[in-house]
N, C-alpha and C. Protein backbone atom coordinates (compact mmCIF):
# COMPACT_ATOMS: atom_id res chain seq x y z
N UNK A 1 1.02 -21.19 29.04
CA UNK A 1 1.85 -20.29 28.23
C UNK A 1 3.01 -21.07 27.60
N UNK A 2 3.45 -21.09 26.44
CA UNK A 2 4.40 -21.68 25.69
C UNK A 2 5.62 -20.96 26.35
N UNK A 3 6.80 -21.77 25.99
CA UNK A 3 8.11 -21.30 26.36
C UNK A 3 8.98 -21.51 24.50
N UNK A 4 10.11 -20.81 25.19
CA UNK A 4 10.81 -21.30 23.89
C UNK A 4 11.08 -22.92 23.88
N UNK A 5 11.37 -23.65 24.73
CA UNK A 5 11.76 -25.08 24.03
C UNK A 5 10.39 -25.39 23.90
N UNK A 6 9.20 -25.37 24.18
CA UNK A 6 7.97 -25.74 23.63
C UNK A 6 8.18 -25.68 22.29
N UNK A 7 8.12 -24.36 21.77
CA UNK A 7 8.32 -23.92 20.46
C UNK A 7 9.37 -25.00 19.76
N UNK A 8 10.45 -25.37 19.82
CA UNK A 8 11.86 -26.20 20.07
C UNK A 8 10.53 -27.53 19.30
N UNK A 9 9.95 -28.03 20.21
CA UNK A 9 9.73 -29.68 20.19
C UNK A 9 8.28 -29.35 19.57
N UNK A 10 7.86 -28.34 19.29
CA UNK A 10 6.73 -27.92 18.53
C UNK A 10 7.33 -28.57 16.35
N UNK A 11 8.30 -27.51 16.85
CA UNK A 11 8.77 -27.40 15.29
C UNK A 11 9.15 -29.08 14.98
N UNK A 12 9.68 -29.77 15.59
CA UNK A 12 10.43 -30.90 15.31
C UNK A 12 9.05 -31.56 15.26
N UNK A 13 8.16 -31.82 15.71
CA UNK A 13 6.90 -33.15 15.80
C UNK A 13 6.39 -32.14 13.80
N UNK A 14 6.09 -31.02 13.80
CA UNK A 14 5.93 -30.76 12.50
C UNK A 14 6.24 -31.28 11.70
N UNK A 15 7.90 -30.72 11.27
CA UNK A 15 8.68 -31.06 10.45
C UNK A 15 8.50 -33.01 10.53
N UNK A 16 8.63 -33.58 11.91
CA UNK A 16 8.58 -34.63 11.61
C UNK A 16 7.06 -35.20 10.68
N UNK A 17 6.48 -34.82 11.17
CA UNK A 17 4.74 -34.70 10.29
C UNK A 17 5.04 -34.55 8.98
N UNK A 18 5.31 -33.62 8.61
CA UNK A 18 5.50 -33.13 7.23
C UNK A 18 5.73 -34.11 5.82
N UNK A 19 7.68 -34.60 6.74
CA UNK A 19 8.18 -35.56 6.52
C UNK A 19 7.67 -36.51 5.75
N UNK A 20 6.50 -37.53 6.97
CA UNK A 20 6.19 -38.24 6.99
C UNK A 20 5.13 -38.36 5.93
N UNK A 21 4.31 -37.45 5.65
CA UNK A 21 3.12 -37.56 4.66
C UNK A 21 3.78 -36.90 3.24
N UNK A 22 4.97 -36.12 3.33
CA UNK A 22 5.42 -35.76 2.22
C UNK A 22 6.91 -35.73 2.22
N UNK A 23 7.47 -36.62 1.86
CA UNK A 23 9.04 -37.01 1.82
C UNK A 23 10.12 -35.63 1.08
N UNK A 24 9.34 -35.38 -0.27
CA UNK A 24 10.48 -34.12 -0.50
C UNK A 24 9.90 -32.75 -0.30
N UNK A 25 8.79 -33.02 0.38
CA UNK A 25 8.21 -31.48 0.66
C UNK A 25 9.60 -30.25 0.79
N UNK A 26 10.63 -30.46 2.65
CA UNK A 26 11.59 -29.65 2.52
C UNK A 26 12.80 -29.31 1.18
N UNK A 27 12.87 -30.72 0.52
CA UNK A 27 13.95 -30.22 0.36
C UNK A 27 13.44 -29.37 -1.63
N UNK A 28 12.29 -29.86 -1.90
CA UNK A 28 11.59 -29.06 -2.43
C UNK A 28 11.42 -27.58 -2.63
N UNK A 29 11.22 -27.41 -1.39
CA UNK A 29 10.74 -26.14 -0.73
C UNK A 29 12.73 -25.10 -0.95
N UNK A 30 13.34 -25.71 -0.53
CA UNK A 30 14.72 -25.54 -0.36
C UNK A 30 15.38 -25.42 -1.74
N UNK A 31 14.72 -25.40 -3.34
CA UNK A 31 15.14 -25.11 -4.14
C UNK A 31 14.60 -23.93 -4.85
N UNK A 32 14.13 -23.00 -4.05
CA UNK A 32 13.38 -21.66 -3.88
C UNK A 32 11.56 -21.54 -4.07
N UNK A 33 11.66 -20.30 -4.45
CA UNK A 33 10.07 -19.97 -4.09
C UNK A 33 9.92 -19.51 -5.48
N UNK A 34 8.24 -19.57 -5.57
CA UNK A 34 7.92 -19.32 -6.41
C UNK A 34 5.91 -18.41 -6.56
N UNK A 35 6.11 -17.66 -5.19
CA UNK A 35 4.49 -17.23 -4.96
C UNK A 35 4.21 -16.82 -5.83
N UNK A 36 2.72 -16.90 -5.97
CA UNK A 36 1.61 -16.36 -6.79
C UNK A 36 0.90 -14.86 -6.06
N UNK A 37 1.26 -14.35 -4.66
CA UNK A 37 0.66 -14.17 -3.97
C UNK A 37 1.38 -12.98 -3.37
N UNK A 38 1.45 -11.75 -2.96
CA UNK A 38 2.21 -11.28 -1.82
C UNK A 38 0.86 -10.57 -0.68
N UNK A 39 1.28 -11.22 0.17
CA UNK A 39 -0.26 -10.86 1.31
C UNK A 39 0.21 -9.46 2.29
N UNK A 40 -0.16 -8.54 2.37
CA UNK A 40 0.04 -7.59 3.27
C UNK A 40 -1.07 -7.61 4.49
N UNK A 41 -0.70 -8.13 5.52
CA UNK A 41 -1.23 -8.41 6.57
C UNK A 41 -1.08 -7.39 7.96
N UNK A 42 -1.88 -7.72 8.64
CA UNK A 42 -1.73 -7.16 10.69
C UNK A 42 -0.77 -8.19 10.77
N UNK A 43 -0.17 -7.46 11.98
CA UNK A 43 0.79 -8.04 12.90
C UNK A 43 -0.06 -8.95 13.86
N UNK A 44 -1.46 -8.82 14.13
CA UNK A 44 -2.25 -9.62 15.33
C UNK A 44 -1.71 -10.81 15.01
N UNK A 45 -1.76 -11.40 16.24
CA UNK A 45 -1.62 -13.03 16.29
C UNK A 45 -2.40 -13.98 15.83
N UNK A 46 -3.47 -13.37 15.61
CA UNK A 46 -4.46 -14.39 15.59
C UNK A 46 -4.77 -14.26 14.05
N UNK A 47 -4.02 -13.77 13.10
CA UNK A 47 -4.44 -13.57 11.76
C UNK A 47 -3.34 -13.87 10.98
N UNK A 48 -3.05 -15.30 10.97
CA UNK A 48 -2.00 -16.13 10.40
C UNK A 48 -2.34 -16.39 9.15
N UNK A 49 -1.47 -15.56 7.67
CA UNK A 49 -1.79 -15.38 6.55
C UNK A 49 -2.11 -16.82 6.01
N UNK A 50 -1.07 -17.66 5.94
CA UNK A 50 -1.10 -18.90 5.53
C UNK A 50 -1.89 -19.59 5.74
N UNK A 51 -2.13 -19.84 7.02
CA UNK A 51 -3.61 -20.66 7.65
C UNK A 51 -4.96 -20.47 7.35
N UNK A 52 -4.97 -18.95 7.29
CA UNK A 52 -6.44 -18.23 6.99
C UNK A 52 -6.90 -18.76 5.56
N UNK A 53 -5.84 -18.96 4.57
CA UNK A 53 -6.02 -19.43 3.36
C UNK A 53 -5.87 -20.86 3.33
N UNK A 54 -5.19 -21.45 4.14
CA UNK A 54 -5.21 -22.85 4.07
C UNK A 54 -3.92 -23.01 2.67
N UNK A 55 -2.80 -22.24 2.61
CA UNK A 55 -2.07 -22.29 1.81
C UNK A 55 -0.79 -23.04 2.78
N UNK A 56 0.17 -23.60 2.44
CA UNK A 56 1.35 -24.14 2.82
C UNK A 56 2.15 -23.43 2.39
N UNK A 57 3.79 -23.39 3.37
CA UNK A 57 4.69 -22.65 2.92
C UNK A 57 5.81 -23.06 1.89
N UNK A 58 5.62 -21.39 0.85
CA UNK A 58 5.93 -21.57 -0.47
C UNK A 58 5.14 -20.64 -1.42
N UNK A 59 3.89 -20.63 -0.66
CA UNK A 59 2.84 -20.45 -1.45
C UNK A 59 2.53 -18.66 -1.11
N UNK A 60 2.88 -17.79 0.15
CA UNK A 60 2.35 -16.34 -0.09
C UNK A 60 3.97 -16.14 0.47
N UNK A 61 4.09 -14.81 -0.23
CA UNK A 61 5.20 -13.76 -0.30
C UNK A 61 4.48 -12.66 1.57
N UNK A 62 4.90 -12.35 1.90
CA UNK A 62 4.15 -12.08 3.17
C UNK A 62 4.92 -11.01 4.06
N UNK A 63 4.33 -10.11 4.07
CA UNK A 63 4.58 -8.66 4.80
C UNK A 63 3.40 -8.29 6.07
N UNK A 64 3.79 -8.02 7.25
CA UNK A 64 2.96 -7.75 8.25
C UNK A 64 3.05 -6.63 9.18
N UNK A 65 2.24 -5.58 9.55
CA UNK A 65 2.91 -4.54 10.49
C UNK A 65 1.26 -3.98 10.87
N UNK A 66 1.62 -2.81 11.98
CA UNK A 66 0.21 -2.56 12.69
C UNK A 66 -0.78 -2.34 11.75
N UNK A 67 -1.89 -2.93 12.04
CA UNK A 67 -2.76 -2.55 10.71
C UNK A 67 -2.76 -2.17 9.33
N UNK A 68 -2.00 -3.68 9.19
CA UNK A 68 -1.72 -3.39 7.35
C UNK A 68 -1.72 -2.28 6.50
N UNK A 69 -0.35 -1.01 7.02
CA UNK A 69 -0.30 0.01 6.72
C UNK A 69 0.63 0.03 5.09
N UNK A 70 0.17 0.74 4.31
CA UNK A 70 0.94 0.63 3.13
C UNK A 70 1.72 2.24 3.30
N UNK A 71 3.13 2.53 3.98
CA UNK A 71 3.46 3.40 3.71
C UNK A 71 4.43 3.95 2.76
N UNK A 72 4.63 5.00 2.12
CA UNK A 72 5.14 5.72 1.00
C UNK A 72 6.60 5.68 1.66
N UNK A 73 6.78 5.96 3.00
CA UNK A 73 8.36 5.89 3.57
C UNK A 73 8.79 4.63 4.12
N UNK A 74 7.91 3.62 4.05
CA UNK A 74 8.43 2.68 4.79
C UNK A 74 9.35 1.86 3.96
N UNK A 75 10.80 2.01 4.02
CA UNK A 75 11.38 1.30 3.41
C UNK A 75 11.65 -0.08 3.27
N UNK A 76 11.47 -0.85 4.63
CA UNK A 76 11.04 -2.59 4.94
C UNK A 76 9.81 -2.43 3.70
N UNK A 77 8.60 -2.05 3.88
CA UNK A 77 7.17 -2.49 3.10
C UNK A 77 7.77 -2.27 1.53
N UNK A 78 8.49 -1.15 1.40
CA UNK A 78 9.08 -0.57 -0.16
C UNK A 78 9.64 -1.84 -1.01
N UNK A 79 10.72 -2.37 0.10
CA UNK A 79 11.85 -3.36 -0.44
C UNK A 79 10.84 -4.71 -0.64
N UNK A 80 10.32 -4.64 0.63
CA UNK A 80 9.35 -5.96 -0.26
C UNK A 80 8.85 -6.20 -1.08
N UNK A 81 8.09 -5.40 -1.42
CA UNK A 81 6.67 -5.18 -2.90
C UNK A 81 7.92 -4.99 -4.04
N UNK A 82 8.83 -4.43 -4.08
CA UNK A 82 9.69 -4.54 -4.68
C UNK A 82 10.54 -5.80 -5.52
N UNK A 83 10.65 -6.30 -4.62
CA UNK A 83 11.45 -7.77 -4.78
C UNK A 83 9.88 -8.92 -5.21
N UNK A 84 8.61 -8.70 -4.16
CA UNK A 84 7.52 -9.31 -4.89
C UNK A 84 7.05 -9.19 -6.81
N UNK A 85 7.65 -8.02 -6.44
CA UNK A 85 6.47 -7.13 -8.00
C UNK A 85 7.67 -7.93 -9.15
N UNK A 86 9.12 -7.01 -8.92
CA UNK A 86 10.31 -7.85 -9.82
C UNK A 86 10.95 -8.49 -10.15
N UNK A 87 10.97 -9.54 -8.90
CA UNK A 87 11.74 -10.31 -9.09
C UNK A 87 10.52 -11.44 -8.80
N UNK A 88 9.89 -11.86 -8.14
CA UNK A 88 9.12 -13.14 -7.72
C UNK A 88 7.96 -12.99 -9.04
N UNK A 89 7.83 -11.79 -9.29
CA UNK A 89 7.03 -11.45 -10.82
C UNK A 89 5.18 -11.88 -9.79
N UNK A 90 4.94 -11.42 -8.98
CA UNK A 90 3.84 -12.10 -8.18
C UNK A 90 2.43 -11.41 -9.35
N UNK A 91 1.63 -12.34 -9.40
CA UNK A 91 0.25 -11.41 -10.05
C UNK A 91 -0.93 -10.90 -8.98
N UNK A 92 -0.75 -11.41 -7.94
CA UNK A 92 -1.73 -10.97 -6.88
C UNK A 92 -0.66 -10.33 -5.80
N UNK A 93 -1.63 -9.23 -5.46
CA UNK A 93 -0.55 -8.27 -3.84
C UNK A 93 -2.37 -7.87 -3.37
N UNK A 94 -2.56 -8.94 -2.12
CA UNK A 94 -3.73 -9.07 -1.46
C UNK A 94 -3.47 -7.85 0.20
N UNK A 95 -3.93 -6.78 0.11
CA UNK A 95 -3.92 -5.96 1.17
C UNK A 95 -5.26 -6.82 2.09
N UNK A 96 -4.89 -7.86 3.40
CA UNK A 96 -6.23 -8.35 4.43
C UNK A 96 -6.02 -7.33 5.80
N UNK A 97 -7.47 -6.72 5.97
CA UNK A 97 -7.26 -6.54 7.19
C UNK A 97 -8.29 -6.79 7.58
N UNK A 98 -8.60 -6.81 9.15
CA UNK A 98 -9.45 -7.67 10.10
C UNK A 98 -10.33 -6.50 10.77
N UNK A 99 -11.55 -7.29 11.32
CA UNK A 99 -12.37 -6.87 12.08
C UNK A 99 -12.03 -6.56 13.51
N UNK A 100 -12.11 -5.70 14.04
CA UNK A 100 -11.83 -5.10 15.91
C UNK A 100 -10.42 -4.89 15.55
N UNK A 101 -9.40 -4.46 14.79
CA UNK A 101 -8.38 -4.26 14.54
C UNK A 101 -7.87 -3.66 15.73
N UNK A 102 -7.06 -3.58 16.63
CA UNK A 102 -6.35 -3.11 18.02
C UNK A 102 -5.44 -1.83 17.55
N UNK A 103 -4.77 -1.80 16.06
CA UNK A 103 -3.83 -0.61 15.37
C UNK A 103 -5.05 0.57 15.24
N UNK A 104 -6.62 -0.13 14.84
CA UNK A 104 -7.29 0.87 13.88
C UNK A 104 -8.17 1.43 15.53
N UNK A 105 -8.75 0.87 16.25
CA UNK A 105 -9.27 0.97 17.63
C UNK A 105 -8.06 2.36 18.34
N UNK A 106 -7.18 2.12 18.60
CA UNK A 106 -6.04 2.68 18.90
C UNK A 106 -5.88 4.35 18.23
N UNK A 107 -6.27 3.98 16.99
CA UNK A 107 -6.11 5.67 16.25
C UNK A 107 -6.84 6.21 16.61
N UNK A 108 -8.64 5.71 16.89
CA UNK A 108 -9.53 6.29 17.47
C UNK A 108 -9.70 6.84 18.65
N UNK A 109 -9.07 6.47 19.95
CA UNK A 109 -9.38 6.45 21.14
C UNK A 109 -8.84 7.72 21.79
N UNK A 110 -7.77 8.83 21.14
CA UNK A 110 -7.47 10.18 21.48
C UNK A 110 -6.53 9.51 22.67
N UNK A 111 -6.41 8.64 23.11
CA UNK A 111 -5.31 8.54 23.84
C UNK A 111 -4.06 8.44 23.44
N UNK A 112 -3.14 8.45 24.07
CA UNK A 112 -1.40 8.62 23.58
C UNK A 112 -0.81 7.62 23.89
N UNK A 113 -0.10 6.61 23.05
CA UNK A 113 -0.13 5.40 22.88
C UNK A 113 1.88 5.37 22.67
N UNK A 114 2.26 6.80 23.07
CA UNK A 114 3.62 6.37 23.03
C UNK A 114 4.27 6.50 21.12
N UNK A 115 5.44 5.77 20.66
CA UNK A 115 5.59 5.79 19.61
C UNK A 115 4.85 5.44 18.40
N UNK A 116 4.44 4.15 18.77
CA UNK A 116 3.34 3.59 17.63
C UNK A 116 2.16 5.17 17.15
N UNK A 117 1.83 5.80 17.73
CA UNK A 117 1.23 6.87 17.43
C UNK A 117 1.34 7.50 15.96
N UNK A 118 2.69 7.74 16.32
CA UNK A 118 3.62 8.23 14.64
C UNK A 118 3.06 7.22 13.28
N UNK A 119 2.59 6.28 13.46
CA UNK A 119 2.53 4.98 12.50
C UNK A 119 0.87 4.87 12.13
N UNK A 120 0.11 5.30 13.51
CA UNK A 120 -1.31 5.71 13.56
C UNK A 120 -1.88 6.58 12.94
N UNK A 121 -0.88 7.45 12.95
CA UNK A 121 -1.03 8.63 12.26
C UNK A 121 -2.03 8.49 10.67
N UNK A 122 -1.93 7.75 10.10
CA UNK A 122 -2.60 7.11 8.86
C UNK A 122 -4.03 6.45 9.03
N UNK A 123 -4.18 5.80 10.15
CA UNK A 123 -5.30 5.41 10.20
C UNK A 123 -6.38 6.50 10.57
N UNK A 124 -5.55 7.58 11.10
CA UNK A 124 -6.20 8.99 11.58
C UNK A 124 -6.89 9.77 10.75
N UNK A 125 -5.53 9.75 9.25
CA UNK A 125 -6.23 10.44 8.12
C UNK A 125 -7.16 9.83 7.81
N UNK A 126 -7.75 8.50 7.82
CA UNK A 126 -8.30 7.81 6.81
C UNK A 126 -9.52 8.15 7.35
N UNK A 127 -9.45 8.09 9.04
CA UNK A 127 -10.84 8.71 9.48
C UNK A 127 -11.00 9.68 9.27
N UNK A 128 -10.72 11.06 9.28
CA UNK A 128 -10.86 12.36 9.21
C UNK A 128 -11.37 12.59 7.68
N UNK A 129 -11.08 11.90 6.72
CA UNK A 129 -11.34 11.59 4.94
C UNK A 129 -12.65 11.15 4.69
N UNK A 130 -13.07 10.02 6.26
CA UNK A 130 -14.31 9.57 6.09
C UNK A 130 -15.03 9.94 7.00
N UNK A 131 -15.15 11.13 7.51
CA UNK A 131 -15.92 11.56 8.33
C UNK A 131 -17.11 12.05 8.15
N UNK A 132 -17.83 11.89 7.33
CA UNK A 132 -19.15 12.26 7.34
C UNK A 132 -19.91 10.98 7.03
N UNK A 133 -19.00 10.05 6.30
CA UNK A 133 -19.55 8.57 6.95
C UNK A 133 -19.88 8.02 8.05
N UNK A 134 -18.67 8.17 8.55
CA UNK A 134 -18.54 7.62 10.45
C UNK A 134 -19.29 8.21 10.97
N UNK A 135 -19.59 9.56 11.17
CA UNK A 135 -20.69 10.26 12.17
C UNK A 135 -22.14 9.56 12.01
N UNK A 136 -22.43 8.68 11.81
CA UNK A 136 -23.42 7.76 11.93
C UNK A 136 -23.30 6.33 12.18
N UNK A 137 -21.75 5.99 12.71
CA UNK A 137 -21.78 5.07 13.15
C UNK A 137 -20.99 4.93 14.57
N UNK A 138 -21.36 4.11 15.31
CA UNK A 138 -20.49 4.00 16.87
C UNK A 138 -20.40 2.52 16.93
N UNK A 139 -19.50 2.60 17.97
CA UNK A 139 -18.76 1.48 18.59
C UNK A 139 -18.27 0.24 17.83
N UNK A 140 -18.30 -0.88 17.64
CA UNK A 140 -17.80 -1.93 17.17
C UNK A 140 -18.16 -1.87 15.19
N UNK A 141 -19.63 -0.83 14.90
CA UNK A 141 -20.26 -0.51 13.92
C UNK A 141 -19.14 0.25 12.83
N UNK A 142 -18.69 1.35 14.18
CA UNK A 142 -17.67 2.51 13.54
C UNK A 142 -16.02 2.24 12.84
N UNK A 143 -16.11 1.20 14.15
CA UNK A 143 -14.48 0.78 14.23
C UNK A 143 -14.50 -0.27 12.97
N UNK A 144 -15.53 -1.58 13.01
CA UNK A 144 -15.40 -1.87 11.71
C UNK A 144 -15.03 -1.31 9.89
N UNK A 145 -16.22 -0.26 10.29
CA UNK A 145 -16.22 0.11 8.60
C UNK A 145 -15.23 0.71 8.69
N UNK A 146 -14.46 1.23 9.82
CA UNK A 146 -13.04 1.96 9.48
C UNK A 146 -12.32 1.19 9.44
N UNK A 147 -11.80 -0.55 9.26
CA UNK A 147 -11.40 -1.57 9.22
C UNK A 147 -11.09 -1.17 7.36
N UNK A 148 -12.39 -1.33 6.94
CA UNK A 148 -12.65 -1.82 5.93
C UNK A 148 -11.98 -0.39 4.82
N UNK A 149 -12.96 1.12 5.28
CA UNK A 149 -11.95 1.84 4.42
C UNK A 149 -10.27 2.04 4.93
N UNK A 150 -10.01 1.67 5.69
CA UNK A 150 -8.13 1.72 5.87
C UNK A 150 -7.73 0.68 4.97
N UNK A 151 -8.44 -0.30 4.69
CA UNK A 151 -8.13 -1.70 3.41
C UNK A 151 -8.25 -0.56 2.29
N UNK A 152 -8.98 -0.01 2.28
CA UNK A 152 -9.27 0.57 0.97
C UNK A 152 -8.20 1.46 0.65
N UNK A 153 -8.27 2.28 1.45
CA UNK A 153 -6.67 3.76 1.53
C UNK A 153 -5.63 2.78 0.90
N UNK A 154 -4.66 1.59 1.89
CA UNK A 154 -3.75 0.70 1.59
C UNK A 154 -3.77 0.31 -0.17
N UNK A 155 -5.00 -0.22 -0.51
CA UNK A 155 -5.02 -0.65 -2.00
C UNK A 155 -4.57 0.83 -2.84
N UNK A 156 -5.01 1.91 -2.16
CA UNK A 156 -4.86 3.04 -3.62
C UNK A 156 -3.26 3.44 -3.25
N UNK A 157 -2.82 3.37 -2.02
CA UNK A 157 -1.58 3.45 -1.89
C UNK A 157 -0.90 2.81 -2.45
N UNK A 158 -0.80 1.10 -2.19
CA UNK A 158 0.02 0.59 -3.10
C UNK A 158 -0.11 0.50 -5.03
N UNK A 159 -1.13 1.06 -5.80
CA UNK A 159 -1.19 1.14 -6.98
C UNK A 159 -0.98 2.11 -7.17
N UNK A 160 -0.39 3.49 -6.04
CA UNK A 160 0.21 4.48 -6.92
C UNK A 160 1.75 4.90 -6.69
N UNK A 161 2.27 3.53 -6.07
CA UNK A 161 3.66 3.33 -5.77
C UNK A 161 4.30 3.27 -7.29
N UNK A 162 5.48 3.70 -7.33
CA UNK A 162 6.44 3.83 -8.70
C UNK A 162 6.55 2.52 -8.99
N UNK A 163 6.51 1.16 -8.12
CA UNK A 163 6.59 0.08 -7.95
C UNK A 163 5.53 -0.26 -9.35
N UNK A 164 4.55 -0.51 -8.56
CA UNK A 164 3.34 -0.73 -9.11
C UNK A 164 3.36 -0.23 -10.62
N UNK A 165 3.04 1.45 -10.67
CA UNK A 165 2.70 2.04 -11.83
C UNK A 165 3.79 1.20 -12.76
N UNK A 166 4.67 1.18 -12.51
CA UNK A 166 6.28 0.92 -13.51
C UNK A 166 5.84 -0.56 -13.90
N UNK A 167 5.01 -1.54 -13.39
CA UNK A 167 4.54 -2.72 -13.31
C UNK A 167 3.77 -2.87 -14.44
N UNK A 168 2.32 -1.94 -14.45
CA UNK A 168 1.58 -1.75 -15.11
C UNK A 168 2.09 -1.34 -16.42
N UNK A 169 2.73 -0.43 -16.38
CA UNK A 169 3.47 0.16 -17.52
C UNK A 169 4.00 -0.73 -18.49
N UNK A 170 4.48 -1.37 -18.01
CA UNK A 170 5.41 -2.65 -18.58
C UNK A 170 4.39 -3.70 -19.30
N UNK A 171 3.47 -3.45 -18.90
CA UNK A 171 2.40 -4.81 -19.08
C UNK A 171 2.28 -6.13 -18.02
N UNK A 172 2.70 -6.11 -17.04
CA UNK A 172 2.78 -6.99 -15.75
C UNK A 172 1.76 -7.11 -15.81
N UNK A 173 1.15 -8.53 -15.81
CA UNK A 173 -0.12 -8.47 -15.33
C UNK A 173 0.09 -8.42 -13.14
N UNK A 174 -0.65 -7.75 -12.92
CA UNK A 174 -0.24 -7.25 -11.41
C UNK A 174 -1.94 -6.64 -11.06
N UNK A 175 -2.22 -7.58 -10.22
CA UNK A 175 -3.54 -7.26 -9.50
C UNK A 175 -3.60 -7.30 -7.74
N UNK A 176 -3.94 -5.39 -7.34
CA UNK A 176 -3.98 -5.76 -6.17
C UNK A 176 -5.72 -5.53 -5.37
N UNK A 177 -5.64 -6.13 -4.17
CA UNK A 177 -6.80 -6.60 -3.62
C UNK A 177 -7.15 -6.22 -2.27
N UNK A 178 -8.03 -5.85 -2.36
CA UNK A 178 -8.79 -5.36 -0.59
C UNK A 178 -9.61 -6.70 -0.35
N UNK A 179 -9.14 -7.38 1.04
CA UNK A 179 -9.81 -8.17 1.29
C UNK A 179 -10.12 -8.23 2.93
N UNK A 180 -10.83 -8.37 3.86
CA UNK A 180 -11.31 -8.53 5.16
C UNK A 180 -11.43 -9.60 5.80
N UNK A 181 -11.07 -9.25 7.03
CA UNK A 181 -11.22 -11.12 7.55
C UNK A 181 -11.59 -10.62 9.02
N UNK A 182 -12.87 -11.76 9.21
CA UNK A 182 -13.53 -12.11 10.56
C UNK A 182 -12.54 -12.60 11.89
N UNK A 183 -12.39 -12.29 12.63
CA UNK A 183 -12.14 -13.25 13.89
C UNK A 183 -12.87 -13.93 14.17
N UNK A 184 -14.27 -13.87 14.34
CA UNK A 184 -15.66 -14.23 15.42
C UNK A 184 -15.79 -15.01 14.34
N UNK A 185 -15.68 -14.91 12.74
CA UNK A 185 -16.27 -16.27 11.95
C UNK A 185 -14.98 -16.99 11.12
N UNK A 186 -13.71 -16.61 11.15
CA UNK A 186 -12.66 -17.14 10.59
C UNK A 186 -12.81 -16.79 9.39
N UNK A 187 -13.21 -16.06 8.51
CA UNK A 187 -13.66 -15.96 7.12
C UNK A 187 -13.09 -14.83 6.87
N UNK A 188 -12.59 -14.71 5.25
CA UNK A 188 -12.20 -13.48 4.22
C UNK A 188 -13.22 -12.94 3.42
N UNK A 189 -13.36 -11.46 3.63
CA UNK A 189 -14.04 -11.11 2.93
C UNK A 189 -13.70 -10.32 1.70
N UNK A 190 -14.28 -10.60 0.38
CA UNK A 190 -13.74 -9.51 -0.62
C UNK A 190 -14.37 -8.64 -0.60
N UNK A 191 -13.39 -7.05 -0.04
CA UNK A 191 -14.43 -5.92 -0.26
C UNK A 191 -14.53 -5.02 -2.01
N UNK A 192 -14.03 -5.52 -2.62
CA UNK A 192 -14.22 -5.98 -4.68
C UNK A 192 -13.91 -4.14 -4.16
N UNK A 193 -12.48 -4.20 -3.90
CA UNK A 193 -11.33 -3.28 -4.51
C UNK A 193 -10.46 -3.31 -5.64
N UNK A 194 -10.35 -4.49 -5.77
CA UNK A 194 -9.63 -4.90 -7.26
C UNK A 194 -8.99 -3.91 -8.24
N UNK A 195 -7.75 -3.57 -7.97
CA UNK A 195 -7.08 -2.56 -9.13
C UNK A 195 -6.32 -3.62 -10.05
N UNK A 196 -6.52 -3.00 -11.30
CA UNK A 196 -5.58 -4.11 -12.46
C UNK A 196 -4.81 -2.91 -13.20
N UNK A 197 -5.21 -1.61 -13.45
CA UNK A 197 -4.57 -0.89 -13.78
C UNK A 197 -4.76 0.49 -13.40
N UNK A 198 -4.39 1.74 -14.14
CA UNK A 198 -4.86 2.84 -13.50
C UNK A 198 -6.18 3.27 -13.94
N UNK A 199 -6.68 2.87 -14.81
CA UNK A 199 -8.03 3.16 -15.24
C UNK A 199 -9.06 2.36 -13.63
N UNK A 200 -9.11 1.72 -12.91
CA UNK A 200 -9.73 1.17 -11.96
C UNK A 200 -9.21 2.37 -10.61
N UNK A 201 -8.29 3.24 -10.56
CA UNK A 201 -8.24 3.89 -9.71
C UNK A 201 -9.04 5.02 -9.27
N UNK A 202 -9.76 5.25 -10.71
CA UNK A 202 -11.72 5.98 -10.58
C UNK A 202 -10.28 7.68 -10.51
């Protein structure tokens, strides 16, 4: 198990790495940002935005919470996409979420999970919306494709944020994305959600 000074002499052999193969990488990096990218991710551990893409930091704008929920009240998720959409001017806002999801497993299971519940609450609707889908699927089968439409819910959520629309409006070019990612194979999948404007919202 890591400790914090692990972490401590973790960061320093990096940075010293870094350094070494790229001399102004930091101080580079230290004359701001400039993403192409804002990734709305899980909180899981094991689904490290940057890595999964093999991007370095600089490169994704990056928001994370239980099962990459896009909510209408969440004012943290609001202010971000916000500052992504207007000010960083981003052309991609990539909604990834993962396979065996523990947030989306969790909405399913009728058990009472304490506060996070309140936050579940969404992944609940999304099943109850797709329920005549799901009733033909069980276990790891079920929980997946409900992986995949909660990616989907998230994408129509965030393109009908005032954010967004006001984006479009303007002529932004602003494209957002449903995409999936494996644990068991490390891989992203595009589930070709792709909104570019409101005409793609069907």
């Amino acid at each position: 198990m890591q400790t914090p000074d692990n972490l401590f002499d973790r960061n320093k052999k990096w940075a010293q790495q870094i350094k070494k193969e790229r001399p102004n990488f930091f101080s580079n990096l230290a004359e701001g940002q400039e993403p192409n990218f804002l990734w709305i991710g899980c909180s899981d551990s094991r689904v490290p935005a940057n890595q999964i893409v093999d991007l370095p930091p600089g490169e994704l704008f990056v928001h994370r919470n239980i099962a990459n929920l896009v909510v209408h009240s969440d004012l943290n998720f609001l202010s971000v996409l916000q500052y992504a959409v207007e000010v960083l001017e981003v052309n991609h806002i990539v909604v990834c979420g993962h396979y065996g999801c523990g947030g989306v497993k969790a909405a399913t299971d009728d058990k009472g999970h304490g506060m996070i519940d309140n936050w579940l609450r969404q992944i609940k609707d999304v099943q109850l919306d797709n329920a005549e889908e799901l009733k033909g699927l069980s276990g790891d089968d079920e929980i997946n494709r409900l992986c995949e439409l909660n990616v989907a819910q998230q994408v129509k959520n965030i393109s009908t944020t005032p954010i967004v629309q006001n984006a479009w409006e303007n002529g932004q070019n602003l494209n957002v994305h449903g995409w999936i990612y494996s644990l068991e194979q490390g891989e992203i999948s595009d589930l070709e959600l792709t909104t570019s404007s409101n005409d793609d919202l069907g």
